[in-house]
Protein backbone atom coordinates (compact mmCIF):
# COMPACT_ATOMS: atom_id res chain seq x y z
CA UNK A 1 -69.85 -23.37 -65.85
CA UNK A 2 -70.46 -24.18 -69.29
CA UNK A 3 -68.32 -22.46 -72.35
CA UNK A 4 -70.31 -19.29 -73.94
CA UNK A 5 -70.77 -20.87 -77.81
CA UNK A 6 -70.55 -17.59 -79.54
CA UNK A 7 -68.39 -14.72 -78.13
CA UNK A 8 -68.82 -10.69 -79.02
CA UNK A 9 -66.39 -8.29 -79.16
CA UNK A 10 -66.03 -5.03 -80.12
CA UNK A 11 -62.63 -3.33 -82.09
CA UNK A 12 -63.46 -0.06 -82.03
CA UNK A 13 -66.03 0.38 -84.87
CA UNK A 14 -65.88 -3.54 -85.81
CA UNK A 15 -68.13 -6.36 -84.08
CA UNK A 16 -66.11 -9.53 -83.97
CA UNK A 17 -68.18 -12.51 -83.35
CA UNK A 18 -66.78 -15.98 -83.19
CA UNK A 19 -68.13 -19.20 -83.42
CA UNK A 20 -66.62 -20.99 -80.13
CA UNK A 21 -67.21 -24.85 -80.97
CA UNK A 22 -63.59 -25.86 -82.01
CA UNK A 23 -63.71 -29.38 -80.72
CA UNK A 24 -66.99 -29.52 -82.43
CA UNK A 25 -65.54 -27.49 -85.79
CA UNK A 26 -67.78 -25.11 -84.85
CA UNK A 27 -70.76 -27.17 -86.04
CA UNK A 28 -74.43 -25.04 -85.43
CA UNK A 29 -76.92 -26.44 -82.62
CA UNK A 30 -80.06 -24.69 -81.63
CA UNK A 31 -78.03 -22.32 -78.64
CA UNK A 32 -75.28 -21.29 -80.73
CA UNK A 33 -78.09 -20.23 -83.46
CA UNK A 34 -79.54 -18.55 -80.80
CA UNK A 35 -76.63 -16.65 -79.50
CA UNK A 36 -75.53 -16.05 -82.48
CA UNK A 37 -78.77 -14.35 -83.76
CA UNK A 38 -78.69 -12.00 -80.83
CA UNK A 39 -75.07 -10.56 -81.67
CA UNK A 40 -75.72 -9.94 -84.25
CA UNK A 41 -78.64 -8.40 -83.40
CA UNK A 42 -76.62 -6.07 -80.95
CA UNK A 43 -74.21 -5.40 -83.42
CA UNK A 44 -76.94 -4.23 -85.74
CA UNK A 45 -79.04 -2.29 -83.00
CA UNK A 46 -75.21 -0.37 -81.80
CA UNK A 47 -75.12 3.26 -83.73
CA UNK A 48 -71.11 2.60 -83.07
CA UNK A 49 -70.88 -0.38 -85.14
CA UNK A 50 -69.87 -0.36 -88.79
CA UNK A 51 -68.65 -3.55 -89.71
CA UNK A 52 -69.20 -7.29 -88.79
CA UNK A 53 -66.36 -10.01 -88.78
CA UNK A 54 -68.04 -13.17 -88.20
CA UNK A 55 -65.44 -16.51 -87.68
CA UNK A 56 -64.91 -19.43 -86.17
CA UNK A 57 -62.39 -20.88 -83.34
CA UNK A 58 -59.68 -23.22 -83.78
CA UNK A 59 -59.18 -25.10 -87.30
CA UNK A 60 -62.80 -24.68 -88.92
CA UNK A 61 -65.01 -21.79 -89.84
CA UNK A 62 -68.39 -23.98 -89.60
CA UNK A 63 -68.88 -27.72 -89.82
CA UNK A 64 -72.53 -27.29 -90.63
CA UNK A 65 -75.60 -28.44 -88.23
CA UNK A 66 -74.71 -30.95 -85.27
CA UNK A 67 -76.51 -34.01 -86.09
């Protein structure tokens, strides 16, 4: 079973989404643009929701794309 790439969760009224690449420094393929387009898509779409935090795993926000 593969590692989900981007995980959700909710804090109360916040949507916490993380970039979950660390090895990688979070660096963007075409899945985790994917994923990550449909949280926040959820998290836009939930009436509950009024804030995003969007952030990365380990040591690095976002390394850029994965070449």
């Amino acid at each position: 079973m593969s590692e989900q790439s981007v995980l959700y969760q909710l804090h109360g009224k916040t949507a916490l989404i993380t970039l979950n690449r660390p090895k990688q420094l979070n660096s963007l393929t075409g899945d985790l643009v994917s994923e990550l387009l449909k949280c926040l898509n959820n998290a836009e779409t939930d009436p509950a929701v009024r804030a995003v935090v969007l952030t990365g795993a380990g040591r690095a926000f976002c390394a850029g794309g994965d070449l």
